[in-house]
PDB file of N, CA and C in Angstrom:
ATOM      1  N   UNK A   1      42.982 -39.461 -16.599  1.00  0.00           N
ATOM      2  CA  UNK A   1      43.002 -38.058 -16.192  1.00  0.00           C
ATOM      3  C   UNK A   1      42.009 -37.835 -15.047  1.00  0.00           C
ATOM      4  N   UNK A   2      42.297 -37.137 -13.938  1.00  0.00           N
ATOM      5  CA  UNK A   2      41.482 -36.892 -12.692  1.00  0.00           C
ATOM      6  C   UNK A   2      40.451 -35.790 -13.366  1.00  0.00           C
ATOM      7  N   UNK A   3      39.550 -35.811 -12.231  1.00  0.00           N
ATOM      8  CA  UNK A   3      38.379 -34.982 -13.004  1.00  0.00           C
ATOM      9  C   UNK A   3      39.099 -33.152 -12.237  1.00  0.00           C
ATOM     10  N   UNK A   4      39.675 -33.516 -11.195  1.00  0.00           N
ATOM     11  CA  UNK A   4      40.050 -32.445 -10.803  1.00  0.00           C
ATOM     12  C   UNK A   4      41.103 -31.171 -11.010  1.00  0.00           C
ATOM     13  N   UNK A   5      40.685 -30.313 -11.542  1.00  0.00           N
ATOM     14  CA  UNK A   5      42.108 -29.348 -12.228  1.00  0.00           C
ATOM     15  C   UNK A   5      42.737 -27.997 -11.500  1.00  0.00           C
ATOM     16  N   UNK A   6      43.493 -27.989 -10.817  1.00  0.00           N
ATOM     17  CA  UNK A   6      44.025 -27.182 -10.469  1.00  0.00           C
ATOM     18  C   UNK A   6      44.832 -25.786 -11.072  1.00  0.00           C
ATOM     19  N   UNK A   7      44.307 -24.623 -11.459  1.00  0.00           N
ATOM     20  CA  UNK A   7      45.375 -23.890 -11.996  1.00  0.00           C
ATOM     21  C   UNK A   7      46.137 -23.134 -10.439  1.00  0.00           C
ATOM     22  N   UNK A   8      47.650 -23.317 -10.957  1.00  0.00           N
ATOM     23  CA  UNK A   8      48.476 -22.931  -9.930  1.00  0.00           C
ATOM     24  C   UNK A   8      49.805 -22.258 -10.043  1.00  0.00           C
ATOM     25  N   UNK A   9      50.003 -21.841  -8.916  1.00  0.00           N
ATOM     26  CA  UNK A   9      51.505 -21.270  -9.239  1.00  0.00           C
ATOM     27  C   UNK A   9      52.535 -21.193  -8.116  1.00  0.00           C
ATOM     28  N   UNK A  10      53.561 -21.715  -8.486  1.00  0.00           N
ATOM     29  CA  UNK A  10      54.470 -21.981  -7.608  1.00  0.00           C
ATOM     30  C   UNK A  10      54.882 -21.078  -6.839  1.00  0.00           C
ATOM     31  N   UNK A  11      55.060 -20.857  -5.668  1.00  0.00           N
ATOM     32  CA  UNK A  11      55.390 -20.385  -4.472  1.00  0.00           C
ATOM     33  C   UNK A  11      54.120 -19.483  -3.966  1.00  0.00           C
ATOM     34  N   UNK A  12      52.895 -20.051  -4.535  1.00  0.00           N
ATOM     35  CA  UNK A  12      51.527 -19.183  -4.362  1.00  0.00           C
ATOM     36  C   UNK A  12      51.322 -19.656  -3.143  1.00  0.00           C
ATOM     37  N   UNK A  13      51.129 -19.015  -1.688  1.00  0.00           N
ATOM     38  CA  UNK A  13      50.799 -19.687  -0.288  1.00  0.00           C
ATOM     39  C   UNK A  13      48.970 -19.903  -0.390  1.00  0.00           C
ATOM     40  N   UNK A  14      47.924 -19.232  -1.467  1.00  0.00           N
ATOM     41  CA  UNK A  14      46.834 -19.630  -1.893  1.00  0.00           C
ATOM     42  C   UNK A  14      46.862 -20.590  -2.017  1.00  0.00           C
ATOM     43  N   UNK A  15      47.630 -21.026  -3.042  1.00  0.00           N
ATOM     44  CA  UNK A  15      47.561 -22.716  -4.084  1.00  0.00           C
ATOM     45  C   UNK A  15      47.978 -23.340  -2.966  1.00  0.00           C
ATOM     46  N   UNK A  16      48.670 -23.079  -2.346  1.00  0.00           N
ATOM     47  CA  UNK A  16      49.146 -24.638  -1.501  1.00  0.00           C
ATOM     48  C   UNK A  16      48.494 -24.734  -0.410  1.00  0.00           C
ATOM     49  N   UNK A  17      47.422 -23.761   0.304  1.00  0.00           N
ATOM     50  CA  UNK A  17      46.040 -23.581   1.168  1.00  0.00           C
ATOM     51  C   UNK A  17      45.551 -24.876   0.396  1.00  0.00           C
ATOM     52  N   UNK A  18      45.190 -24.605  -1.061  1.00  0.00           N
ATOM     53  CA  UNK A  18      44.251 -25.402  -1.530  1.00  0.00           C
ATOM     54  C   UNK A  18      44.839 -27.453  -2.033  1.00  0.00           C
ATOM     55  N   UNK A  19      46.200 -26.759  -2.363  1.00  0.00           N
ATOM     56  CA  UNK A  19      46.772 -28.385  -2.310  1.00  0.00           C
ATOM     57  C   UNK A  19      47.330 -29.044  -1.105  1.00  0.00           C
ATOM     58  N   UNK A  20      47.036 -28.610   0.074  1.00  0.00           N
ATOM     59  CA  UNK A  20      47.173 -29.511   1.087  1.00  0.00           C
ATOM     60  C   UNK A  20      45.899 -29.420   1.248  1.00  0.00           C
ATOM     61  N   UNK A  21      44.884 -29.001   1.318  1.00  0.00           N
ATOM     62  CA  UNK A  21      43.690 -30.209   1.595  1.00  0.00           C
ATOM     63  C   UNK A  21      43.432 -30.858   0.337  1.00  0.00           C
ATOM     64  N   UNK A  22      43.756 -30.704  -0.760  1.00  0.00           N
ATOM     65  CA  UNK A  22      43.747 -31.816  -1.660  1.00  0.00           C
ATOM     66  C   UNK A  22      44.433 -33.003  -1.229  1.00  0.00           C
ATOM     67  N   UNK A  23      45.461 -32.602  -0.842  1.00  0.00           N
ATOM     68  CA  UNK A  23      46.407 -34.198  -0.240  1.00  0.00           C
ATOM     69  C   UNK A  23      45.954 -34.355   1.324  1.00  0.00           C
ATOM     70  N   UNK A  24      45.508 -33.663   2.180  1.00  0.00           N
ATOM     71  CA  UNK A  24      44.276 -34.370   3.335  1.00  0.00           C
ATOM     72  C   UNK A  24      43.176 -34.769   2.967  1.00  0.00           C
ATOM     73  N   UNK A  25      42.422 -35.112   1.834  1.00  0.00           N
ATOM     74  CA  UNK A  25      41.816 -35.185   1.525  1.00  0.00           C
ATOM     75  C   UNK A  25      41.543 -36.672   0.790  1.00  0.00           C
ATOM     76  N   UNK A  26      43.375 -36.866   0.506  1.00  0.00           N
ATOM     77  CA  UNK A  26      43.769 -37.632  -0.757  1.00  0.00           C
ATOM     78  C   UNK A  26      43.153 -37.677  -1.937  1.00  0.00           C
ATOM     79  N   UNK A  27      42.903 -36.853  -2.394  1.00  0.00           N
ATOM     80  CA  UNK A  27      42.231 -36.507  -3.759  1.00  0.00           C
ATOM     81  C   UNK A  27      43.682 -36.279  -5.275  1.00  0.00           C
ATOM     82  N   UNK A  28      43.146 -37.166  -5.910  1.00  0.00           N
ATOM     83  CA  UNK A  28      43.860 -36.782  -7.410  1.00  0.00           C
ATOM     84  C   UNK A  28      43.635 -35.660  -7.922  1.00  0.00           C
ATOM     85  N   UNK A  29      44.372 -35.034  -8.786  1.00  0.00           N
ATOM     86  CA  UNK A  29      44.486 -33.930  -9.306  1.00  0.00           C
ATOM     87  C   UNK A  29      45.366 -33.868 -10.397  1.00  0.00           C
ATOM     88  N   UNK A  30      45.036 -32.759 -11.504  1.00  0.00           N
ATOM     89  CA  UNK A  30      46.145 -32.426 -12.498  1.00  0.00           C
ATOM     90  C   UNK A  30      46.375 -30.829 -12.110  1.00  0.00           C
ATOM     91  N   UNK A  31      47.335 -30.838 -12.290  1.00  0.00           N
ATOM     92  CA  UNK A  31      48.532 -29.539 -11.720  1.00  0.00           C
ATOM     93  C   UNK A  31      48.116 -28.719 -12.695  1.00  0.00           C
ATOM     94  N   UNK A  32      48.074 -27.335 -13.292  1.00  0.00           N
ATOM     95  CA  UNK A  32      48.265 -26.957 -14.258  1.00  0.00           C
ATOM     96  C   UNK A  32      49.202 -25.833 -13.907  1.00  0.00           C
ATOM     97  N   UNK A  33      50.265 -25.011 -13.921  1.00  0.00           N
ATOM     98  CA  UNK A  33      51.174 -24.376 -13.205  1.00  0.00           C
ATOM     99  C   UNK A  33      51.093 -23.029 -14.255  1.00  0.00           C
ATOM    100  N   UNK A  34      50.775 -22.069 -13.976  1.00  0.00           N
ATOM    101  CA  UNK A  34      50.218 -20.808 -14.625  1.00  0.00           C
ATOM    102  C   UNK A  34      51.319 -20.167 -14.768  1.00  0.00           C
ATOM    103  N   UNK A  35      52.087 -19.136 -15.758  1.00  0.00           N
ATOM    104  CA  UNK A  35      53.079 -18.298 -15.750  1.00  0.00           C
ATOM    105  C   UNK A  35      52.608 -17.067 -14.508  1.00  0.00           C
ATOM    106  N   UNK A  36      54.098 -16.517 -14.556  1.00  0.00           N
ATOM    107  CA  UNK A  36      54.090 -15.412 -12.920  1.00  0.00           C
ATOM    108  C   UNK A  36      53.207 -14.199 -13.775  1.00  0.00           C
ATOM    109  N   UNK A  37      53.531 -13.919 -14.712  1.00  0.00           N
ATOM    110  CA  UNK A  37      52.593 -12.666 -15.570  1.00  0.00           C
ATOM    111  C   UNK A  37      51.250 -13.001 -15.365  1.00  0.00           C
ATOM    112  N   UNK A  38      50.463 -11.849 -15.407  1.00  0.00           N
ATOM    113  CA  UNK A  38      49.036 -11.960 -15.431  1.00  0.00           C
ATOM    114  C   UNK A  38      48.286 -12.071 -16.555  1.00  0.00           C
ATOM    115  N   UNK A  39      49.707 -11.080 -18.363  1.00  0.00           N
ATOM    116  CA  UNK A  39      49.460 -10.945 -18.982  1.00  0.00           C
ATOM    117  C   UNK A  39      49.306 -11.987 -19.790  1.00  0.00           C
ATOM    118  N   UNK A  40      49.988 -13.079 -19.322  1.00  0.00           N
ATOM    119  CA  UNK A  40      50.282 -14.523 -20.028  1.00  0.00           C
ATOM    120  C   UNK A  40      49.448 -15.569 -19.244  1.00  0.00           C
ATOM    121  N   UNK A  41      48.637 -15.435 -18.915  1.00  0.00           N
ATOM    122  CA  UNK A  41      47.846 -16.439 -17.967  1.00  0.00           C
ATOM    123  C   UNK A  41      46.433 -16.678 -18.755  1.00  0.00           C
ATOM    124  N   UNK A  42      46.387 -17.128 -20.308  1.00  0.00           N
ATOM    125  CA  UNK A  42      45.347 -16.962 -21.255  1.00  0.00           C
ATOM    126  C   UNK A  42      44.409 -17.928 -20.456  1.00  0.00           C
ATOM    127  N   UNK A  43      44.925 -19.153 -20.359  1.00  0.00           N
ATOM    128  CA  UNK A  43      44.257 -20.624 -20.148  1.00  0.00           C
ATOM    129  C   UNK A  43      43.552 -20.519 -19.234  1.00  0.00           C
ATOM    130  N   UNK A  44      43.708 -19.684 -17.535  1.00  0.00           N
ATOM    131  CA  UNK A  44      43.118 -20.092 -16.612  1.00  0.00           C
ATOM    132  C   UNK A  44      42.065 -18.901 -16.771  1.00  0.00           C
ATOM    133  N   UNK A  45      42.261 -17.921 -17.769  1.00  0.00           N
ATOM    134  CA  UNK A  45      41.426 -16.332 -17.611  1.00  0.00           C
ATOM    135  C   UNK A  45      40.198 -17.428 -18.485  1.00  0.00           C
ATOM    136  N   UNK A  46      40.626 -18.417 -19.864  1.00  0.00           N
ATOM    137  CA  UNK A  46      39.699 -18.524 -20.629  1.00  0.00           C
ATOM    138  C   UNK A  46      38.897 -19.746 -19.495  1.00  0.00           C
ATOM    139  N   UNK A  47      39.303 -20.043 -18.431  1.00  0.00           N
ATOM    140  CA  UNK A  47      38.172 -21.406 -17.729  1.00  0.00           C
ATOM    141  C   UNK A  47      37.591 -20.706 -16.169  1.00  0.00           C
ATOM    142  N   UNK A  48      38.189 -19.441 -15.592  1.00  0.00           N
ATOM    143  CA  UNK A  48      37.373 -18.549 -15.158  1.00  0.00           C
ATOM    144  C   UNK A  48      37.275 -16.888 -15.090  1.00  0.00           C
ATOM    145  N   UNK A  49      37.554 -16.714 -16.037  1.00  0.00           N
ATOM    146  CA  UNK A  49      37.094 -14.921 -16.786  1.00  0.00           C
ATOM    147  C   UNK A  49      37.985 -14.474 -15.470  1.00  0.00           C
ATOM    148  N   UNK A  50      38.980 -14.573 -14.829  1.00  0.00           N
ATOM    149  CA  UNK A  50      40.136 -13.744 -14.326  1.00  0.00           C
ATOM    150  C   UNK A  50      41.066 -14.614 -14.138  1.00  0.00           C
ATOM    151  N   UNK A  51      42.186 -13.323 -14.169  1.00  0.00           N
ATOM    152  CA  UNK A  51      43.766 -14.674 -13.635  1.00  0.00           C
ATOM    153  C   UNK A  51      44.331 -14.509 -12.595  1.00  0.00           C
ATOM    154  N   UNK A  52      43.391 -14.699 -11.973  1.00  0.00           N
ATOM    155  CA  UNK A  52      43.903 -14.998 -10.486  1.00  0.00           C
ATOM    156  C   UNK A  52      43.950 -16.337 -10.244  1.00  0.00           C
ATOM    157  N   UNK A  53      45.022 -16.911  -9.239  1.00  0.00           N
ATOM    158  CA  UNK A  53      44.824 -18.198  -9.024  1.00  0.00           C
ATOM    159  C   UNK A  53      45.111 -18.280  -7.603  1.00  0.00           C
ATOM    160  N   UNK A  54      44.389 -19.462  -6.875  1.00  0.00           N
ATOM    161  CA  UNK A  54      43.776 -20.548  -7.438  1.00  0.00           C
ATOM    162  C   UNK A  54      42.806 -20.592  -8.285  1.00  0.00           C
ATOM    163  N   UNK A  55      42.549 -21.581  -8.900  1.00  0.00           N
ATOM    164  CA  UNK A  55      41.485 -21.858  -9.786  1.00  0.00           C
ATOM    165  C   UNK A  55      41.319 -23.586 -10.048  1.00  0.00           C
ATOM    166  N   UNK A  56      40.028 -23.458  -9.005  1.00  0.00           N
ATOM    167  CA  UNK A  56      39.418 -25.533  -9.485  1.00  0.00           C
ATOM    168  C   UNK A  56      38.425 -25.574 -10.674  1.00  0.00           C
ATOM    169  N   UNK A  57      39.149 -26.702 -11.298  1.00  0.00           N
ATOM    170  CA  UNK A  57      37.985 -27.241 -12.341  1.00  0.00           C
ATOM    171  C   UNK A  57      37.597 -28.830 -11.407  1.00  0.00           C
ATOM    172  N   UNK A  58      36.290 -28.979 -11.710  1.00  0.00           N
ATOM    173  CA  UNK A  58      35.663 -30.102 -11.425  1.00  0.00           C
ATOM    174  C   UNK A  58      34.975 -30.675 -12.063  1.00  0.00           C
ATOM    175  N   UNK A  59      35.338 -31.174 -13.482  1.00  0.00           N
ATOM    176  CA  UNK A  59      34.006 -31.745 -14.565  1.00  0.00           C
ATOM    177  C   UNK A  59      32.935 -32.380 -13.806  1.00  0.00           C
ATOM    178  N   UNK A  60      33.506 -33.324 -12.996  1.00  0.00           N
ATOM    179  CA  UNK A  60      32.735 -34.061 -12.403  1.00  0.00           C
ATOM    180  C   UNK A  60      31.233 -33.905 -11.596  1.00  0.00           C
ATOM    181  N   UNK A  61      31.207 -32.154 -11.391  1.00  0.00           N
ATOM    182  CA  UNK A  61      30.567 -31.784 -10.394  1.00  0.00           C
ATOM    183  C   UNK A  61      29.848 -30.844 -11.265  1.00  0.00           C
ATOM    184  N   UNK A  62      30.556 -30.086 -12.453  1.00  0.00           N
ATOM    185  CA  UNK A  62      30.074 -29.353 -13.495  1.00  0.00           C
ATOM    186  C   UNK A  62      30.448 -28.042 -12.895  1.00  0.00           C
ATOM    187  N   UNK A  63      31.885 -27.910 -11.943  1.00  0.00           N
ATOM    188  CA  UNK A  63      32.338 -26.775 -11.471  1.00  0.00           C
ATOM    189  C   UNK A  63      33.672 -26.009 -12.501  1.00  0.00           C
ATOM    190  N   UNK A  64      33.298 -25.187 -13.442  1.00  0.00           N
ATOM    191  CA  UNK A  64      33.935 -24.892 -14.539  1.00  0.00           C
ATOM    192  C   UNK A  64      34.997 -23.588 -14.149  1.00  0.00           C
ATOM    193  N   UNK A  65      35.452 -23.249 -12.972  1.00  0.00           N
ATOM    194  CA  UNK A  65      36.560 -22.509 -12.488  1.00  0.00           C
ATOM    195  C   UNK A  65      36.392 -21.734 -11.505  1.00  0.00           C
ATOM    196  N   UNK A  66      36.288 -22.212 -10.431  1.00  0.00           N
ATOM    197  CA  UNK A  66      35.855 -21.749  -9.273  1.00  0.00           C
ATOM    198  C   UNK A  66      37.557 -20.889  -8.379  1.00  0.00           C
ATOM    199  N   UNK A  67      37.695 -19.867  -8.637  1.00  0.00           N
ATOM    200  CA  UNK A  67      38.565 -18.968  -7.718  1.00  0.00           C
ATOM    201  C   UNK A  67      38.406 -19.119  -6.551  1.00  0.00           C
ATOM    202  N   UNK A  68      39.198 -18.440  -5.564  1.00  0.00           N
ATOM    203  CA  UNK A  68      39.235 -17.905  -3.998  1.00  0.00           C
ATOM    204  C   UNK A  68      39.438 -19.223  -3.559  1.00  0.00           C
ATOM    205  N   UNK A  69      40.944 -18.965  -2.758  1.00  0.00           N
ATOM    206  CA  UNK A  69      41.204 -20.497  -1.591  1.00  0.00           C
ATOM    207  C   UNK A  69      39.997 -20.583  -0.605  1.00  0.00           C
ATOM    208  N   UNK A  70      39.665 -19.611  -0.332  1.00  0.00           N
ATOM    209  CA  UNK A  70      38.702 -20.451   0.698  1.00  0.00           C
ATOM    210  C   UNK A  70      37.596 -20.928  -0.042  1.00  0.00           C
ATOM    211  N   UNK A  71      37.275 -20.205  -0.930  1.00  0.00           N
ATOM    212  CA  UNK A  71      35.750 -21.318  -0.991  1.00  0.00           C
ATOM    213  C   UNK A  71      36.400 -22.329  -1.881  1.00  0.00           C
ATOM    214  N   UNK A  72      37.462 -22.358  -2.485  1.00  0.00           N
ATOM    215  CA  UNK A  72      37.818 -24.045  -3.023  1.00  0.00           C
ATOM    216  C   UNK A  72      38.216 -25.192  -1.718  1.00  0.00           C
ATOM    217  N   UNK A  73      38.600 -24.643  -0.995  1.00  0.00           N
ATOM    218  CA  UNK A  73      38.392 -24.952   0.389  1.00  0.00           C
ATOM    219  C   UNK A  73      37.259 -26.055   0.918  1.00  0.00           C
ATOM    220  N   UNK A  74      36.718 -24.748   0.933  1.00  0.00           N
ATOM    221  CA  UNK A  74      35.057 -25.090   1.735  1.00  0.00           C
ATOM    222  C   UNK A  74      34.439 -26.377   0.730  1.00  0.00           C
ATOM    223  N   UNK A  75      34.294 -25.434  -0.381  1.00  0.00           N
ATOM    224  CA  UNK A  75      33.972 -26.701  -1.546  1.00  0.00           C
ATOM    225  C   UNK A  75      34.518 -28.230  -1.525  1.00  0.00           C
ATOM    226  N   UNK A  76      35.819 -28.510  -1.352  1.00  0.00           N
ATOM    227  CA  UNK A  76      36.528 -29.920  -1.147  1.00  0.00           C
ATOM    228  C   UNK A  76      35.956 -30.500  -0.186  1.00  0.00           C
ATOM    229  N   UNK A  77      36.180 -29.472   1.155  1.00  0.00           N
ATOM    230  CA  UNK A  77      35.492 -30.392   2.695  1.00  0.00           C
ATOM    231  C   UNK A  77      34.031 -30.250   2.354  1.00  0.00           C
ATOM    232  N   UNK A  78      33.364 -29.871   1.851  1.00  0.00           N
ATOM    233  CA  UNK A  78      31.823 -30.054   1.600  1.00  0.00           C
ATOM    234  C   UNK A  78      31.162 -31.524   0.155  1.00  0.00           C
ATOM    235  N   UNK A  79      32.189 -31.100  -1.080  1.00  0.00           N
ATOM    236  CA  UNK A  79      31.817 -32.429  -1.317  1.00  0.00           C
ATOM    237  C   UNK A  79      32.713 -33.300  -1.699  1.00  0.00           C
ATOM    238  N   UNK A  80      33.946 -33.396  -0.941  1.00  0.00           N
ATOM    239  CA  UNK A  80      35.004 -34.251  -0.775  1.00  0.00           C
ATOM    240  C   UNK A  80      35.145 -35.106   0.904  1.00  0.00           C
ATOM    241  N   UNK A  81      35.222 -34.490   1.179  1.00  0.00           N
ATOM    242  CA  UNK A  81      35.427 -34.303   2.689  1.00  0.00           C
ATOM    243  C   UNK A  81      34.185 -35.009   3.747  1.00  0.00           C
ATOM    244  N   UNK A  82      34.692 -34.480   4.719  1.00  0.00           N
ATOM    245  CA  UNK A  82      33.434 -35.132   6.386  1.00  0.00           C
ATOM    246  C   UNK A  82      32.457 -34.948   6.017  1.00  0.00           C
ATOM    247  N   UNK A  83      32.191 -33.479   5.204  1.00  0.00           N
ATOM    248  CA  UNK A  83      30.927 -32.426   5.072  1.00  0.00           C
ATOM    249  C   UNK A  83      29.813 -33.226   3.700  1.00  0.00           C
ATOM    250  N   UNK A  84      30.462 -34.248   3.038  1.00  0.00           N
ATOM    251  CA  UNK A  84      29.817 -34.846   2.085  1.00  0.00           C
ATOM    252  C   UNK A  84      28.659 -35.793   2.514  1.00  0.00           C
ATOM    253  N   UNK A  85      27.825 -35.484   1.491  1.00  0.00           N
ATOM    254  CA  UNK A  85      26.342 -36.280   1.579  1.00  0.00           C
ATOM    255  C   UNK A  85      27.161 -37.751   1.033  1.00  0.00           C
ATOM    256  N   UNK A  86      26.599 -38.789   2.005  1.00  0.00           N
ATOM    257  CA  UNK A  86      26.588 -39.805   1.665  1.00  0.00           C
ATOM    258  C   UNK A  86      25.419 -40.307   0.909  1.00  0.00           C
TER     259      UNK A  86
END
């Protein structure tokens, strides 16, 4: 299992901001694909207290549901990306 978790939703032009630099990036990931209701979106509200998506999990980093395409964004090219401390 990748450390990286995506909650997402299909035809979201957010989510796919954030999964093409996952795949420029070439980074693994698990999909998690959220229902279109807001009212039914328990899973991603219970890993960041709203259901909005996008939403990254990063065990790895101890990033427990980080919203907003851009700063999941920024976040990838900072410690995925060029922008990473070697």
């Amino acid at each position: 299992m990748s450390d990286l978790v995506l909650y997402e939703l299909e035809g979201c032009p957010y989510c796919a901001k954030v999964t093409e630099k996952l795949s420029e990036l070439d980074l693994e990931y698990e999909s998690v694909m959220v229902p279109r209701s807001h009212d039914e979106r328990t899973e991603v509200e219970e890993v960041s207290g709203q259901t909005g998506v996008p939403v990254l999990v990063d065990e790895e980093h101890d990033v427990e549901g980080m919203p907003e395409s851009d700063d999941i964004v920024e976040y990838l090219e900072e410690t995925y990306g060029d922008g990473a401390a070697a």
